[in-house]
Protein backbone atom coordinates (compact mmCIF):
# COMPACT_ATOMS: atom_id res chain seq x y z
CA UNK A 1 -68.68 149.70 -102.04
CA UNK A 2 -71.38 150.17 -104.67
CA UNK A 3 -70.80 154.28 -104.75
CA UNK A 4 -68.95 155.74 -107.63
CA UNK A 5 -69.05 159.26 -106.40
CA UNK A 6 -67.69 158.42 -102.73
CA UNK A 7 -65.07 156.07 -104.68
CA UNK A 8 -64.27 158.71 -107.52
CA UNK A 9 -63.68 161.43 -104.91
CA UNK A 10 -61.00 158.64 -102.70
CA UNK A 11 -59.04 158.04 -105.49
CA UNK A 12 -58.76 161.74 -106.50
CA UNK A 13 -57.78 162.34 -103.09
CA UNK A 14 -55.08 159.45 -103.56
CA UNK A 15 -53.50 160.89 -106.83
CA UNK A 16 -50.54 163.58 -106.54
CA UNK A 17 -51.86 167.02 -105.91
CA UNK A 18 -50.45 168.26 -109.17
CA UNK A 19 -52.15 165.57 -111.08
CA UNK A 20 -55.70 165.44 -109.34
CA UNK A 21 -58.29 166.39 -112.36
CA UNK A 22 -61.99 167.82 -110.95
CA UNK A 23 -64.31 165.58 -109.94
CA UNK A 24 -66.35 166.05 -112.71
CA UNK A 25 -64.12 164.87 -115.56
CA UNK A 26 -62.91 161.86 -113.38
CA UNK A 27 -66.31 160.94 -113.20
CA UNK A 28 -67.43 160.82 -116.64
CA UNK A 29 -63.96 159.91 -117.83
CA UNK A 30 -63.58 156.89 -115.11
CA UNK A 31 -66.72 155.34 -115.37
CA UNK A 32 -68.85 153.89 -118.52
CA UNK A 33 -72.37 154.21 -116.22
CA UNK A 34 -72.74 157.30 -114.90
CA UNK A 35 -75.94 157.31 -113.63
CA UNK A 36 -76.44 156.70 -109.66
CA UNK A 37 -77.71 153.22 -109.41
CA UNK A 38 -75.23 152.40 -112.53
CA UNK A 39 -72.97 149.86 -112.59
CA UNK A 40 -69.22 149.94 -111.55
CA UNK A 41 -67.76 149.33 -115.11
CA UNK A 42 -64.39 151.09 -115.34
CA UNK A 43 -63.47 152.73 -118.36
CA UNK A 44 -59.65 152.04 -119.57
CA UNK A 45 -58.88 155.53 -118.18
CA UNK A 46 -60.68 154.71 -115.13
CA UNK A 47 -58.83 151.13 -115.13
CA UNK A 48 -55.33 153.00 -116.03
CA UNK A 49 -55.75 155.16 -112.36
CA UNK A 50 -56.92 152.28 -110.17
CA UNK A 51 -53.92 150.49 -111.79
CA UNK A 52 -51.78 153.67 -111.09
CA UNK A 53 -52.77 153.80 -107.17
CA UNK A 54 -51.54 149.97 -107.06
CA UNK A 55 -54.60 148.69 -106.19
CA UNK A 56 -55.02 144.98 -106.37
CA UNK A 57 -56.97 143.63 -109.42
CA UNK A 58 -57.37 140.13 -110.85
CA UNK A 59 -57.99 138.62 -113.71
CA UNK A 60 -60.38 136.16 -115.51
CA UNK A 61 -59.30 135.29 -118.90
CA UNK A 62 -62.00 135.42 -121.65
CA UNK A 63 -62.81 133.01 -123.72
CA UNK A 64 -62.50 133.35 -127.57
CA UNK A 65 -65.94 133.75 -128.16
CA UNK A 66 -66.65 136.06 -125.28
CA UNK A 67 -64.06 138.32 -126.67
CA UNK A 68 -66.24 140.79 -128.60
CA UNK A 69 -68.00 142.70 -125.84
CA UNK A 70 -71.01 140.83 -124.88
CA UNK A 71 -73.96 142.76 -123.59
CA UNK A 72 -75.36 139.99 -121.42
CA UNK A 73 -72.43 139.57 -119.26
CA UNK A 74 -71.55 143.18 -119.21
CA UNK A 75 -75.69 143.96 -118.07
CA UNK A 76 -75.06 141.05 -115.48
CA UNK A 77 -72.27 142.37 -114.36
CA UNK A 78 -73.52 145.84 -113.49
CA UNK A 79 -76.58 144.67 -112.04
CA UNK A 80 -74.61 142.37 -109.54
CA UNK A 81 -71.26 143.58 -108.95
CA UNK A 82 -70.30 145.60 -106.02
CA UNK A 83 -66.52 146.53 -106.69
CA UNK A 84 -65.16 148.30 -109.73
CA UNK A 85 -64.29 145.91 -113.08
CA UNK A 86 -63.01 146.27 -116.53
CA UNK A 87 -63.99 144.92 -119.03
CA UNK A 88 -61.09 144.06 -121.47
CA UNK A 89 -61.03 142.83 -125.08
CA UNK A 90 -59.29 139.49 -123.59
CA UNK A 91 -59.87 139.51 -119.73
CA UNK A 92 -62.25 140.98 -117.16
CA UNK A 93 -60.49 142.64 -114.37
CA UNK A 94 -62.06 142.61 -110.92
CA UNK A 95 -61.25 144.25 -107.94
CA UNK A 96 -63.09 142.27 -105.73
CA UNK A 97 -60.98 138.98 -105.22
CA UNK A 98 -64.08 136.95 -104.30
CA UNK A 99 -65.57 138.01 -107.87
CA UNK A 100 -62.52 136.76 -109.60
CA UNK A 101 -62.54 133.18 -107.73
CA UNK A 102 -65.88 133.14 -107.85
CA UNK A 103 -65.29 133.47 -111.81
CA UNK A 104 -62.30 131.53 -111.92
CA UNK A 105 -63.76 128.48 -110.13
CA UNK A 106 -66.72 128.12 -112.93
CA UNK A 107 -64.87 128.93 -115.68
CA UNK A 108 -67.54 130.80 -117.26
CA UNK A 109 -68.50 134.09 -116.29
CA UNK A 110 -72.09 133.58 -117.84
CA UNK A 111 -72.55 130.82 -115.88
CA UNK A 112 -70.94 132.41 -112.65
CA UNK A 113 -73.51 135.29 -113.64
CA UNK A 114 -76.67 132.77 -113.67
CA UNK A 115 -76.28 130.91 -111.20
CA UNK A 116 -74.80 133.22 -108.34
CA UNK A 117 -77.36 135.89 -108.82
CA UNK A 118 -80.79 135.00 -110.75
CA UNK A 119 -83.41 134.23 -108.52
């Protein structure tokens, strides 16, 4: 589901009709990436609706030196990922459940990164 617009417009759709802002300022305001092939990074307003709209997220805890935002994993993860994540200061969140076992099961997300993806 690698389409932010078709996604952003859903969950605008989803929100109460009294509460819906334009697609415009849910796009910029949801999503760190906003160009078209960008990645599906949430931002924590982005991460605050899809938690609003109950949908189901889970979460890989980081470790303590993975805690300050690191640029590798975060360019890995937009370059691979095909369901919305946030990026925490002490967890990723995925909404892909596959991504978090996948990340879960090597304990690393680095590693998870390397060796799922690179060629």
């Amino acid at each position: 589901m690698r389409n932010k617009e078709q996604l952003t417009r859903y969950l605008i759709e989803l929100l109460p009709q009294d509460s819906r802002p334009d697609y415009k300022s849910a796009f910029f305001s949801w999503w760190y990436n906003t160009r078209e092939k960008g990645g599906m990074r949430l931002t924590s307003t982005g991460f605050s609706v899809m938690k609003k709209l109950e949908f189901e997220h889970w979460n890989f805890e980081l470790p303590k030196e993975h805690r300050r935002k690191n640029k590798r994993i975060i360019l890995g993860l937009d370059r691979n990922l095909q369901w919305p994540y946030y990026y925490g200061t002490k967890q990723i969140s995925f909404f892909s459940s596959r991504d978090a076992m996948m990340a879960n099961l090597v304990g690393n997300v680095e590693q998870w990164l390397k060796n799922s993806f690179d060629s």
